[in-house]
C-alpha atoms as a PDB file:
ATOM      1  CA  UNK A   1      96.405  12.923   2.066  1.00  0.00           C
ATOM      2  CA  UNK A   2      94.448  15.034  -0.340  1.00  0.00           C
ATOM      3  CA  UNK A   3      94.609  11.659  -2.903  1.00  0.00           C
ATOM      4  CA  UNK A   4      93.056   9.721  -0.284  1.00  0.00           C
ATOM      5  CA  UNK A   5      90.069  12.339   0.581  1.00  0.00           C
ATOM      6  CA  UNK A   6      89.903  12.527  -3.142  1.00  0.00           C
ATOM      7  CA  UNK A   7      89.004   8.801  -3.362  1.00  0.00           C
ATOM      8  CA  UNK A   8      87.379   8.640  -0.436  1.00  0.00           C
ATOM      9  CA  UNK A   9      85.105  11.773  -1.375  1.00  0.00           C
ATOM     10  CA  UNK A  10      84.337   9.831  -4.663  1.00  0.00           C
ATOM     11  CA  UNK A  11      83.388   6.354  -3.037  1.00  0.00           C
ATOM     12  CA  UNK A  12      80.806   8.301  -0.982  1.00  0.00           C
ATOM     13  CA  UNK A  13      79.451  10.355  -3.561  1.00  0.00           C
ATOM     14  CA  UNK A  14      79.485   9.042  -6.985  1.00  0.00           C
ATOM     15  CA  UNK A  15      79.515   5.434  -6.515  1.00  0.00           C
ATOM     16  CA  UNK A  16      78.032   3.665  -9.455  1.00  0.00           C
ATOM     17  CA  UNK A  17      74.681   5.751  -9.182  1.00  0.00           C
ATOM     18  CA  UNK A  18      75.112   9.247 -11.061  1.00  0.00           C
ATOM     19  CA  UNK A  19      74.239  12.592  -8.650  1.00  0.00           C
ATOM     20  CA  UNK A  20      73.631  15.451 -10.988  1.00  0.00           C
ATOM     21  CA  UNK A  21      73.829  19.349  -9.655  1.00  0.00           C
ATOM     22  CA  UNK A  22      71.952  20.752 -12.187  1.00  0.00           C
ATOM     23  CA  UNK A  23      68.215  20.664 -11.220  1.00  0.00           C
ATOM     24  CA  UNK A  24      66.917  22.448 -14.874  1.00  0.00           C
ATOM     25  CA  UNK A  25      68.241  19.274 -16.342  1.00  0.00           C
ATOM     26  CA  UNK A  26      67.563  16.615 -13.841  1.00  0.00           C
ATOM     27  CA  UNK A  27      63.519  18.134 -14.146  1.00  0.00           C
ATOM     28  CA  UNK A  28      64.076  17.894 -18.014  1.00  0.00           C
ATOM     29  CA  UNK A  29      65.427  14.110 -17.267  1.00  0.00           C
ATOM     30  CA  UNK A  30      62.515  13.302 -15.224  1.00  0.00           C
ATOM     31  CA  UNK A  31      59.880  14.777 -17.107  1.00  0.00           C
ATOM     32  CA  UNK A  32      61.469  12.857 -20.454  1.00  0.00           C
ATOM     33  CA  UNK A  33      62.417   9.745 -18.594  1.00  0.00           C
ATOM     34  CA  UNK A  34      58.961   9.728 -16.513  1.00  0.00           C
ATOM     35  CA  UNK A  35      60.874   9.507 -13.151  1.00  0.00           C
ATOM     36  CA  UNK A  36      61.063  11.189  -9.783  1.00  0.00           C
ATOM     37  CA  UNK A  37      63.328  13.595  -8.252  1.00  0.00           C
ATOM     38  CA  UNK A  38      65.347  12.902  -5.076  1.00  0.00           C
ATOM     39  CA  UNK A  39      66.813  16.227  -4.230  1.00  0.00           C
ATOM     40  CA  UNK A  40      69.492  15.869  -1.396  1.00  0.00           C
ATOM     41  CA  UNK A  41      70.771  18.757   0.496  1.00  0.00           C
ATOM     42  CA  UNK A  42      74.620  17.896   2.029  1.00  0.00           C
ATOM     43  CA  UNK A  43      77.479  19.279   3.471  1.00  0.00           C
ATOM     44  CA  UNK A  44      79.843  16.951   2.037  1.00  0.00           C
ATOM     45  CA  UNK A  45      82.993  17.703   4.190  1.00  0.00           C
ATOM     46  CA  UNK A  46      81.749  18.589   7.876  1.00  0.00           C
ATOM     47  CA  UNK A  47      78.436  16.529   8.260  1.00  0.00           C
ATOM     48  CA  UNK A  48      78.666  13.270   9.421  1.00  0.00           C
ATOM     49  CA  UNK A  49      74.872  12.786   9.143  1.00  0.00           C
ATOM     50  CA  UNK A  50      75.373  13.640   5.069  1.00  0.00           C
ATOM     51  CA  UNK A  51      78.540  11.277   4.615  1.00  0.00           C
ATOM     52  CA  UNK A  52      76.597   8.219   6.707  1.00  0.00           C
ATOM     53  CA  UNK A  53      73.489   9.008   4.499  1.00  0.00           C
ATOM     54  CA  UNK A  54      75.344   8.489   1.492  1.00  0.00           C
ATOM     55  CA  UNK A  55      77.352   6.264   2.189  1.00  0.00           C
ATOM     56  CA  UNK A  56      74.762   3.342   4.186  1.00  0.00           C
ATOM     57  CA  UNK A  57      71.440   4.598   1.898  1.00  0.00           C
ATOM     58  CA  UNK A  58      72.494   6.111  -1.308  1.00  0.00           C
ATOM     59  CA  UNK A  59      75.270   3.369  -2.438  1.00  0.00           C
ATOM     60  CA  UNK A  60      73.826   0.646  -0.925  1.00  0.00           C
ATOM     61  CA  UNK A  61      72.952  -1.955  -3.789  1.00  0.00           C
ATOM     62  CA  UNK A  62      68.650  -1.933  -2.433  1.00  0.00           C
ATOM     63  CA  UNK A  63      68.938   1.455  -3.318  1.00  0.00           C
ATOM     64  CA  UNK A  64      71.038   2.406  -6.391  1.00  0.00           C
ATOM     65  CA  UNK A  65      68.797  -0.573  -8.083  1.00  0.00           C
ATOM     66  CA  UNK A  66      66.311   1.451  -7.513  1.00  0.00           C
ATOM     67  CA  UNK A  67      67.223   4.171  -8.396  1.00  0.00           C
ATOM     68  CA  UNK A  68      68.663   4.003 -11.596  1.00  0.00           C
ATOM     69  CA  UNK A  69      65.384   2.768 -12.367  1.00  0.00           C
ATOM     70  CA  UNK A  70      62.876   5.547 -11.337  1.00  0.00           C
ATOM     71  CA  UNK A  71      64.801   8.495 -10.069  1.00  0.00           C
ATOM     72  CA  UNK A  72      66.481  11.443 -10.984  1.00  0.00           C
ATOM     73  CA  UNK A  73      69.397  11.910  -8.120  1.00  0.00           C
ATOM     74  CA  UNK A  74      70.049  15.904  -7.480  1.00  0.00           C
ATOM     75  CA  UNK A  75      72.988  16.639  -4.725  1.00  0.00           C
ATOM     76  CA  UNK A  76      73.105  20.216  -3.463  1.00  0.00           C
ATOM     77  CA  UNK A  77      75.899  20.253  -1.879  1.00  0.00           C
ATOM     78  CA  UNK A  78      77.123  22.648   0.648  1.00  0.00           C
ATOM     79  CA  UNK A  79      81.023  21.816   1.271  1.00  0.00           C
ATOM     80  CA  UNK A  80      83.041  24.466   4.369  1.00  0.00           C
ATOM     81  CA  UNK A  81      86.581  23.630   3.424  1.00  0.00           C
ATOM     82  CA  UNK A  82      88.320  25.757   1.089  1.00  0.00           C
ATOM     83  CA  UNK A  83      89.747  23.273  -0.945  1.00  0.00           C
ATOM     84  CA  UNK A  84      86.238  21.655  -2.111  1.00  0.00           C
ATOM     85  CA  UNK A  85      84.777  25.124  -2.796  1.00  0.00           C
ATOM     86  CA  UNK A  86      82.357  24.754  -5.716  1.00  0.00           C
ATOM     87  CA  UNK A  87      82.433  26.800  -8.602  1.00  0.00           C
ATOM     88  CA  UNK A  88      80.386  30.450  -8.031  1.00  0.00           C
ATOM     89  CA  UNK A  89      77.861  29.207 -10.733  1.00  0.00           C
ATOM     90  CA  UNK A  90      76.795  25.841  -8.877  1.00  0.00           C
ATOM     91  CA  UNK A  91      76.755  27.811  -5.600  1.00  0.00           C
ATOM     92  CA  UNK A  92      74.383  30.240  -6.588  1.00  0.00           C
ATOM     93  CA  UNK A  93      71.954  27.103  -7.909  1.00  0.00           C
ATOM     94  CA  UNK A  94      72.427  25.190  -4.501  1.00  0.00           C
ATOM     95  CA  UNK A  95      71.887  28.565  -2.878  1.00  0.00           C
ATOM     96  CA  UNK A  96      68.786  28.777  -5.130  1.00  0.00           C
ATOM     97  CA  UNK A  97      67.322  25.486  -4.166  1.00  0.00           C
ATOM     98  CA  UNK A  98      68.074  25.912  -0.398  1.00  0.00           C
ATOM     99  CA  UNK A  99      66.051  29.304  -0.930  1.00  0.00           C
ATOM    100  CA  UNK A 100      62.835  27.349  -2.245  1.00  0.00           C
ATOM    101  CA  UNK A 101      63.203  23.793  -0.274  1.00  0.00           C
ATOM    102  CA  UNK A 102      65.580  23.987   2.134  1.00  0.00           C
ATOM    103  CA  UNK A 103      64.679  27.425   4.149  1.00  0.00           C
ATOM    104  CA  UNK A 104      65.582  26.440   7.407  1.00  0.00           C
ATOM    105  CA  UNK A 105      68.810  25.214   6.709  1.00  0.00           C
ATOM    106  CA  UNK A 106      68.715  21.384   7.826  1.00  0.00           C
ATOM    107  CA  UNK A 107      71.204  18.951   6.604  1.00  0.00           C
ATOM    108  CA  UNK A 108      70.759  16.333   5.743  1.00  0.00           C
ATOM    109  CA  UNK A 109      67.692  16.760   3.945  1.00  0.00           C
ATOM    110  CA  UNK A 110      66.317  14.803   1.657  1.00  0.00           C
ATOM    111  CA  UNK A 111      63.321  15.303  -0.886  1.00  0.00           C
ATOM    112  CA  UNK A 112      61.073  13.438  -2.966  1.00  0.00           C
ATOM    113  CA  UNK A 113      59.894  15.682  -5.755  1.00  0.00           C
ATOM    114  CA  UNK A 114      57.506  15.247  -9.611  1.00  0.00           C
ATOM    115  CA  UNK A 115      59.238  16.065 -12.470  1.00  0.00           C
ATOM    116  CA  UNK A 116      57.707  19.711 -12.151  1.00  0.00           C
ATOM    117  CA  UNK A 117      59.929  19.976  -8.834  1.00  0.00           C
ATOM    118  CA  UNK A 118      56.917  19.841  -6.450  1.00  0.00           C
ATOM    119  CA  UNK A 119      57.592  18.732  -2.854  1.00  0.00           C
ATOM    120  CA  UNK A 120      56.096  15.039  -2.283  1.00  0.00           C
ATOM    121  CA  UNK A 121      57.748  13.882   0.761  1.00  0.00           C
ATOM    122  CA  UNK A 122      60.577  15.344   2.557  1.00  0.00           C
ATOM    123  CA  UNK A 123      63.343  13.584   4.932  1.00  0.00           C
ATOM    124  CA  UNK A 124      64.509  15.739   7.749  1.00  0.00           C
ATOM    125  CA  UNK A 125      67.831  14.688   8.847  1.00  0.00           C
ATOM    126  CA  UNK A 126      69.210  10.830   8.694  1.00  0.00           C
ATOM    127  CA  UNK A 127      66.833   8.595   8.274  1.00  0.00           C
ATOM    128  CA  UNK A 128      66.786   5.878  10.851  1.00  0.00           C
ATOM    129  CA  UNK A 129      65.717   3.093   8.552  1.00  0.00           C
ATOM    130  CA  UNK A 130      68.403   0.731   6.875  1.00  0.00           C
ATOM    131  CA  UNK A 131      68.472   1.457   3.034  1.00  0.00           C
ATOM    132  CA  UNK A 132      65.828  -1.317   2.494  1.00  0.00           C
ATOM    133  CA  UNK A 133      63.058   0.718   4.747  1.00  0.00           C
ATOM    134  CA  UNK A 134      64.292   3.887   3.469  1.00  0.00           C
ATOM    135  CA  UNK A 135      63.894   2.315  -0.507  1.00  0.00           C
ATOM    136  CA  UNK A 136      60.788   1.113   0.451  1.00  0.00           C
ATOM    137  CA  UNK A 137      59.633   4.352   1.671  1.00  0.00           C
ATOM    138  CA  UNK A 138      60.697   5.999  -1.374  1.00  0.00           C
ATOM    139  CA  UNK A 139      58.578   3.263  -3.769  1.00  0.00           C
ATOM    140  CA  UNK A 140      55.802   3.420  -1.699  1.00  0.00           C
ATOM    141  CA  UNK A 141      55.037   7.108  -1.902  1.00  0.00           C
ATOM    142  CA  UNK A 142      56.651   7.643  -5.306  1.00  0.00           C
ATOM    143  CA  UNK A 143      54.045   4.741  -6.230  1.00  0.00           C
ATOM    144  CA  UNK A 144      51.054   6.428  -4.879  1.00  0.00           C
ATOM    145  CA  UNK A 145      52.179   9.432  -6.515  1.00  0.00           C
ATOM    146  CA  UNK A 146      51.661   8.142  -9.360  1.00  0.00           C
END
């Protein structure tokens, strides 16, 4: 059982697109790279909203294309079980983000953000669109960011 949440766990979040948890590094990335942030908040194991978000936007083809391409993907996640604890180090930086974007708690939630972290557009919840709409949305205000 714990093999196939393993796998599973991976095909939702680390399907060919990378997610990285440290946001010093991903703002480094986009800053060298001249890309955007897309900080995600998740709770990887108990909300359904979070796994569907992943798993119908985030490795849909429309949108890892994309992606790769002009964004820096940050996943703060926020797992219940015991068993997917994270370590005390990348708690304390999720628990640092939520602290500064995430105040109220709200999963998912999903934000577009400039290399210097600042908040351009923010997704409350599961999007309705289909990854397409949801891409689209992305290029559209990442491009007139810019």
């Amino acid at each position: 059982m714990q093999l196939l949440f393993s796998i599973l766990f991976s095909a939702i979040f680390f399907s060919t697109t990378t997610w990285q948890t440290d946001f010093e590094k991903a703002k480094a990335e986009a800053k060298s790279e001249n890309k955007f942030i897309l900080l995600n908040f998740s709770g990887s194991d108990w909300c359904g909203p979070c796994i569907r978000l992943h798993k119908e936007i985030f490795d849909s083809e429309v949108f890892t294309k994309y992606a790769d391409k002009k964004l820096v993907l940050v996943n703060a996640d926020f797992p219940r079980l015991k068993k997917n604890m994270l370590s005390k180090e990348q708690q304390k930086q999720n628990d640092a983000l939520a602290d500064k974007y995430n105040i109220d708690g709200a999963f998912p939630l999903t934000l577009l953000l400039n290399a210097e972290g600042k908040v351009i557009k923010k997704w409350d919840g599961l999007p309705s669109e289909t990854a397409e709409e949801f891409t689209n949305d992305v290029k559209a205000v990442a491009d007139a960011s810019n």
